[in-house]
Structures are given as C-alpha cells and as structure tokens.
C-alpha atoms as a PDB file:
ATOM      1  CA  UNK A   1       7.747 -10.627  -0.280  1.00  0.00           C
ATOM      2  CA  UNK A   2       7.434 -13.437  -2.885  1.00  0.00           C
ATOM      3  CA  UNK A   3       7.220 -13.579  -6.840  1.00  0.00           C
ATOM      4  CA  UNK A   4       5.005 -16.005  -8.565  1.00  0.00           C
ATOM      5  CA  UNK A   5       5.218 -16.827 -11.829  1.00  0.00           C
ATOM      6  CA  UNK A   6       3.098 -15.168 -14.272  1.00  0.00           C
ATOM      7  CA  UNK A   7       1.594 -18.200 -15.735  1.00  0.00           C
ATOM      8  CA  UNK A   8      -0.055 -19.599 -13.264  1.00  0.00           C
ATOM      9  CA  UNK A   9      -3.862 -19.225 -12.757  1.00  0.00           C
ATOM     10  CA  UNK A  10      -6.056 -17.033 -10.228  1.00  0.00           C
ATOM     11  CA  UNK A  11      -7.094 -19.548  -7.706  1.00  0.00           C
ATOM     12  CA  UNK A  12      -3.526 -21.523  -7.611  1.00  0.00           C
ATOM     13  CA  UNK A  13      -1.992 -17.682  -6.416  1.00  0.00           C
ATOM     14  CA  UNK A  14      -4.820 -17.674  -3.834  1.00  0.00           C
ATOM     15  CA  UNK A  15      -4.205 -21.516  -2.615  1.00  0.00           C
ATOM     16  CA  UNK A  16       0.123 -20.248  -2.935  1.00  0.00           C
ATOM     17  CA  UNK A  17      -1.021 -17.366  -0.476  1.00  0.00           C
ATOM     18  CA  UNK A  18      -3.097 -19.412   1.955  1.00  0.00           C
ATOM     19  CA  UNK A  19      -0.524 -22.461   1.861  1.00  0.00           C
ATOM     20  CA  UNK A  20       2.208 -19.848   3.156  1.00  0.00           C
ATOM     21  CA  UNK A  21      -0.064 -18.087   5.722  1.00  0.00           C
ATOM     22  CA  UNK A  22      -1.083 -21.277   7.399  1.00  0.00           C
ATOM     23  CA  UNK A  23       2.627 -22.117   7.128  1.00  0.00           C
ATOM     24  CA  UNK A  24       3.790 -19.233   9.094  1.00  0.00           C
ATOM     25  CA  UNK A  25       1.283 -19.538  11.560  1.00  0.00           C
ATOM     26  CA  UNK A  26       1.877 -23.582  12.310  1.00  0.00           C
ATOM     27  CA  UNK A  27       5.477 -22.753  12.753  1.00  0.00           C
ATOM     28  CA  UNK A  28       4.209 -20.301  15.811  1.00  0.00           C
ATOM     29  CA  UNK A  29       4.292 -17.065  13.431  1.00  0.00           C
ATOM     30  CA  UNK A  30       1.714 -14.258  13.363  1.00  0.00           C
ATOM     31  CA  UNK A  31       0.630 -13.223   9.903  1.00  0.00           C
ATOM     32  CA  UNK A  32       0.114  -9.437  10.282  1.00  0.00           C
ATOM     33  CA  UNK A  33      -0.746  -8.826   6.710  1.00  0.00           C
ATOM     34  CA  UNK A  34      -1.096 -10.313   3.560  1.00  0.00           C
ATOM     35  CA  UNK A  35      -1.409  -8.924   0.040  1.00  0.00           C
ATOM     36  CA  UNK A  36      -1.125 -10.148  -3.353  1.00  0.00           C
ATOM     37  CA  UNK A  37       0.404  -6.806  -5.217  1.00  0.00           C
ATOM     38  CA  UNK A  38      -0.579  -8.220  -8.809  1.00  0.00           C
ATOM     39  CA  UNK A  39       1.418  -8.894 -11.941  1.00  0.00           C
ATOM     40  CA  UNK A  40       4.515  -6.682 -12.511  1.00  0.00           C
ATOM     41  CA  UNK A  41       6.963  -6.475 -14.882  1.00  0.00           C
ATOM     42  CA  UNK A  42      10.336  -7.912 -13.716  1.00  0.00           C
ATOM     43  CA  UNK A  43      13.668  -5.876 -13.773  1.00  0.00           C
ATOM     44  CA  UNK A  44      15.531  -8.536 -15.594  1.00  0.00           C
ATOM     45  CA  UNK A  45      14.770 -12.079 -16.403  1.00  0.00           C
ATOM     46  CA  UNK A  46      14.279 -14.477 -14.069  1.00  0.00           C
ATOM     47  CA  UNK A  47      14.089 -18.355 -15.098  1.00  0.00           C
ATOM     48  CA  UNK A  48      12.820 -17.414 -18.396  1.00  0.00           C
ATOM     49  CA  UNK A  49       9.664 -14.877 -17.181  1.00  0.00           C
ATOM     50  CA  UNK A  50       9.909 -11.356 -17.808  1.00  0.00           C
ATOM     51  CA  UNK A  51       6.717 -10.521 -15.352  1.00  0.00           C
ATOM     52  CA  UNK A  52       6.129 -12.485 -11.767  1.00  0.00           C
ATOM     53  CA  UNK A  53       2.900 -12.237  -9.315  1.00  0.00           C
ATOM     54  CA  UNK A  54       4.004  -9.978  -6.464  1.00  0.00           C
ATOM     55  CA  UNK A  55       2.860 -11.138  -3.032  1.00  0.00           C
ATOM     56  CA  UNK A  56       3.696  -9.353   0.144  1.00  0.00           C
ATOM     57  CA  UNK A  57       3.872 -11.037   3.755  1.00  0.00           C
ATOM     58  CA  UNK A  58       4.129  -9.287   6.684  1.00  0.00           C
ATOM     59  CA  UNK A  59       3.983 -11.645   9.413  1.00  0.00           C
ATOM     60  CA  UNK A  60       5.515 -11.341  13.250  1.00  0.00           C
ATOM     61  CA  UNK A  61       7.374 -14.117  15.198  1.00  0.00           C
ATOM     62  CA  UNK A  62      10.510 -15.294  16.792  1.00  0.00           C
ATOM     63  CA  UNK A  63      12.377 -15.846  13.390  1.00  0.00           C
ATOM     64  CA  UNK A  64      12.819 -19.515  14.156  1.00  0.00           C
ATOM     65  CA  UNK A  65      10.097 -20.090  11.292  1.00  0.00           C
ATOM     66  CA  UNK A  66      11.751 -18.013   8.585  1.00  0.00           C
ATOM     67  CA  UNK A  67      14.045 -20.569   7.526  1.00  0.00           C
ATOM     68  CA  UNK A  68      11.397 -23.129   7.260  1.00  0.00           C
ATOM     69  CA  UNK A  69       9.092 -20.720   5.342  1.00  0.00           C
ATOM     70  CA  UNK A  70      12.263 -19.856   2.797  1.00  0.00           C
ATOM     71  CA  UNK A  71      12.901 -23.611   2.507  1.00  0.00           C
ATOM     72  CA  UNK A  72       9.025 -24.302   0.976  1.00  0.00           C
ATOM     73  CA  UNK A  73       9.723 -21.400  -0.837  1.00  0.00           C
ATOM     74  CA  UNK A  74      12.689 -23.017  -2.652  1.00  0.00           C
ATOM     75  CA  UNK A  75      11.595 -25.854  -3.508  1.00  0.00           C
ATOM     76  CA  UNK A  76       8.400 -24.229  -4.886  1.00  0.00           C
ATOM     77  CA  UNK A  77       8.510 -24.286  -8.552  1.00  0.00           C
ATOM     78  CA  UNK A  78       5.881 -21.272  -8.694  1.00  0.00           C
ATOM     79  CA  UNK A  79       7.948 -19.203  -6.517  1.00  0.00           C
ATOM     80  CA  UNK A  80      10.447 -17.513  -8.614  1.00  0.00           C
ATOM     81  CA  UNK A  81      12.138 -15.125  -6.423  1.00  0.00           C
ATOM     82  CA  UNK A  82      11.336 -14.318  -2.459  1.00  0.00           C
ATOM     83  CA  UNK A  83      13.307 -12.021   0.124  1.00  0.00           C
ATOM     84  CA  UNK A  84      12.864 -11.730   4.081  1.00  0.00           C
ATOM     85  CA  UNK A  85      13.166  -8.304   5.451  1.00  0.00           C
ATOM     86  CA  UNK A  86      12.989  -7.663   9.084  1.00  0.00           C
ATOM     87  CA  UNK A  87      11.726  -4.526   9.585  1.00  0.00           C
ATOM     88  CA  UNK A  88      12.918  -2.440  12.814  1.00  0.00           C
ATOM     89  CA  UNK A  89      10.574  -0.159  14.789  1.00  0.00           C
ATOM     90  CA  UNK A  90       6.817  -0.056  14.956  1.00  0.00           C
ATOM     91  CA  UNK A  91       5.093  -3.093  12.943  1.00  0.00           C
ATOM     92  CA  UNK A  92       2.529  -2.048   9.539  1.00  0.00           C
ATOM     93  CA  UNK A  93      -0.776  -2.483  11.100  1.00  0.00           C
ATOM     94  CA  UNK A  94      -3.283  -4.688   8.807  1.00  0.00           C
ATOM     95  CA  UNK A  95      -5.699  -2.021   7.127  1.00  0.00           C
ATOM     96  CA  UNK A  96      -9.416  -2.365   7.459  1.00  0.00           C
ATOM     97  CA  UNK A  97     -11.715  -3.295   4.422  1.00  0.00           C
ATOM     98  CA  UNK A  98     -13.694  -0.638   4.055  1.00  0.00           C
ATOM     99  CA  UNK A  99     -16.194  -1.679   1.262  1.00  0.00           C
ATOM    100  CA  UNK A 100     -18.056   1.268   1.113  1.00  0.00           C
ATOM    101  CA  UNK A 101     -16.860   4.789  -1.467  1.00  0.00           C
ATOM    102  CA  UNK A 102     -17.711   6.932   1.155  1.00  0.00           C
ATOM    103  CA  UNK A 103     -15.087   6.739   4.115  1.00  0.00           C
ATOM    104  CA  UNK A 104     -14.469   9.206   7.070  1.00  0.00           C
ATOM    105  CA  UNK A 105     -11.668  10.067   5.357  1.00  0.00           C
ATOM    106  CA  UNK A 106     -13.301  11.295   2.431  1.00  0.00           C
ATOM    107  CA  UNK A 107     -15.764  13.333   3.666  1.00  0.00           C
ATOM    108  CA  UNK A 108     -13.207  15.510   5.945  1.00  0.00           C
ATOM    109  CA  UNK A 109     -11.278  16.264   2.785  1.00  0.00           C
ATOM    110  CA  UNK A 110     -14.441  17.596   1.047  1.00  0.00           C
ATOM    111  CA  UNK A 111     -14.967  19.630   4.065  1.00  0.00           C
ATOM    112  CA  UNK A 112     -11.346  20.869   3.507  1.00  0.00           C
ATOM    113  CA  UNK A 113     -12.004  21.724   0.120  1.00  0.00           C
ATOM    114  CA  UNK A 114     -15.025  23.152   0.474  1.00  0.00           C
ATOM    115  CA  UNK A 115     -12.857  25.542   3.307  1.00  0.00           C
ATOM    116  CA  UNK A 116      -9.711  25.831   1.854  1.00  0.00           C
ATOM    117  CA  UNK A 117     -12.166  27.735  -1.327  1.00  0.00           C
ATOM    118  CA  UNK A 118     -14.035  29.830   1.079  1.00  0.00           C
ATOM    119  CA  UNK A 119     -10.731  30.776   2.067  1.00  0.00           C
ATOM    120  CA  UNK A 120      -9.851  32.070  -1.686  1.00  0.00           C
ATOM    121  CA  UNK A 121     -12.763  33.849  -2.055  1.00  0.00           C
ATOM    122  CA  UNK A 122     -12.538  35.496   0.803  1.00  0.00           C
ATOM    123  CA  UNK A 123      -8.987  36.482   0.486  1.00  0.00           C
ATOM    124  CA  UNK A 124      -9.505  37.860  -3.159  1.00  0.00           C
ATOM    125  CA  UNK A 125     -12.723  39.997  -1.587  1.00  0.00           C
ATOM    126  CA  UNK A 126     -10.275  40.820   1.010  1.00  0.00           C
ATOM    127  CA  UNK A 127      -7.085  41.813  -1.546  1.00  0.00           C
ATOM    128  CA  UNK A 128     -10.269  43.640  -4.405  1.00  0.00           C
ATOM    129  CA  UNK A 129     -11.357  45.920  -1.086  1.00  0.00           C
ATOM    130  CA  UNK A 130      -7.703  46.723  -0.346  1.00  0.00           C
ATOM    131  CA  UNK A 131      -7.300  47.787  -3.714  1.00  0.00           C
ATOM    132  CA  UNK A 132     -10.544  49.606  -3.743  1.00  0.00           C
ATOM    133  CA  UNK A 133      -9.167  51.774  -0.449  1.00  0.00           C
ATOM    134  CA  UNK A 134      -5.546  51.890  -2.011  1.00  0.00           C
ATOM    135  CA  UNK A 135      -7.374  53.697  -4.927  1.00  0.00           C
ATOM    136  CA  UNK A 136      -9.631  55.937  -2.883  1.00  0.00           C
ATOM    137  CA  UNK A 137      -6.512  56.962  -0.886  1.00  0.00           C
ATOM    138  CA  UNK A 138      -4.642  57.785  -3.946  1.00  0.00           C
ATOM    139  CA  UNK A 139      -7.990  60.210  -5.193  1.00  0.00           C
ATOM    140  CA  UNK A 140      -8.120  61.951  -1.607  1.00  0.00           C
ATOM    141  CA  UNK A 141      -4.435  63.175  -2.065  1.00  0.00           C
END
C-alpha cells in the first residue's frame, strides 16, 4: 500500500500506478492486484497534507524486488507514505469486473428473500392456526 499526495491530478495517479506495476513486474514480480482506494483523510499530518491518494498493491514474488520497489518509492516526491506487508497463507485472488447490475450473486439473494418471506408467512399461518386449535381446545373443556 502507497499514499499519494492529494494534489496531484487524475491521470498522474494512473501513470504513478502503472509506473509501479511495470516496476514490479521487470524486477521478476507478479502483480496480483491493483487498486487505487481513493482520497482519504490522513490520521495525522504527513509533510504538510492532511488527506493522501490510497493505492493498494498486491503483487507476488521472491522479495528480491521489494527493496527496489521501496527505493522508487522514496525518492518519489508524490509518494508520501508506503508500507510492505507480506501476507502469510492463501494469496487475495484479483476480482473479476463484472460491468453488469445484475450478477449471480444478486439474483440468489432475491431468491433468498423472496424464501426467507414465504417462510414468515407461513410460520405466522402456522403460529394463527395453533392459536385457533389452542382456543377451540380451551371451548371443548
């Protein structure tokens, strides 16, 4: 993860991201994912901004190109603030990019909803007709 400053324009964050991606993968890296998080507001000041460009890296290799990667980083004036994480047990898997509204997804939890209220009704026919017998029993006696 990475923090650009907030000042800088749209296409110079997207030329940042590619420069580091193409990086990684010269050095003999894999970039797994890539993601540009948007502008945040910062914790505490850092060199003067109070917000920073988020960008998040996830990338796969033999960690011989992390130091190299840090080291443009540095001496980056746009880069405010970056941190390496390596990250044990199974690796994030890039999502898809769905552009459609309507994914798989979706449509099963409509069919759950559309269940799980069946499911009332039926359970407050189900609790009206005990009450119904409950009272009939009661009469009978």
């Amino acid at each position: 993860m990475y923090i650009l400053r907030p000042d800088i324009a749209e296409e110079e964050v997207s030329k940042h991201i590619e420069k580091y991606n193409n990086l990684l993968e010269k050095m003999g890296g894999k970039v797994l994912d890539s993601q540009m998080r948007g502008k945040r507001r910062l914790a505490y000041p850092i060199a003067k901004n109070r917000e920073g460009i988020y960008v998040q890296l996830s990338h796969q290799g033999d960690g011989q190109h992390i130091e190299k990667i840090e080291r443009a980083m540095r001496l980056s004036e746009d880069v405010i603030r970056y941190m390496t994480i390596k990250q044990e047990g199974p690796l994030p898997t890039p999502k898809p990019k769905i552009k459609s509204t309507e994914t798989p997804n979706n449509q099963k939890d409509e069919k759950n909803e559309d269940n799980s209220s069946t499911n009332v009704v039926s359970e407050e026919n189900n609790s009206k007709n005990n009450s119904e017998n409950s009272d009939a029993d009661k009469a009978k006696e």
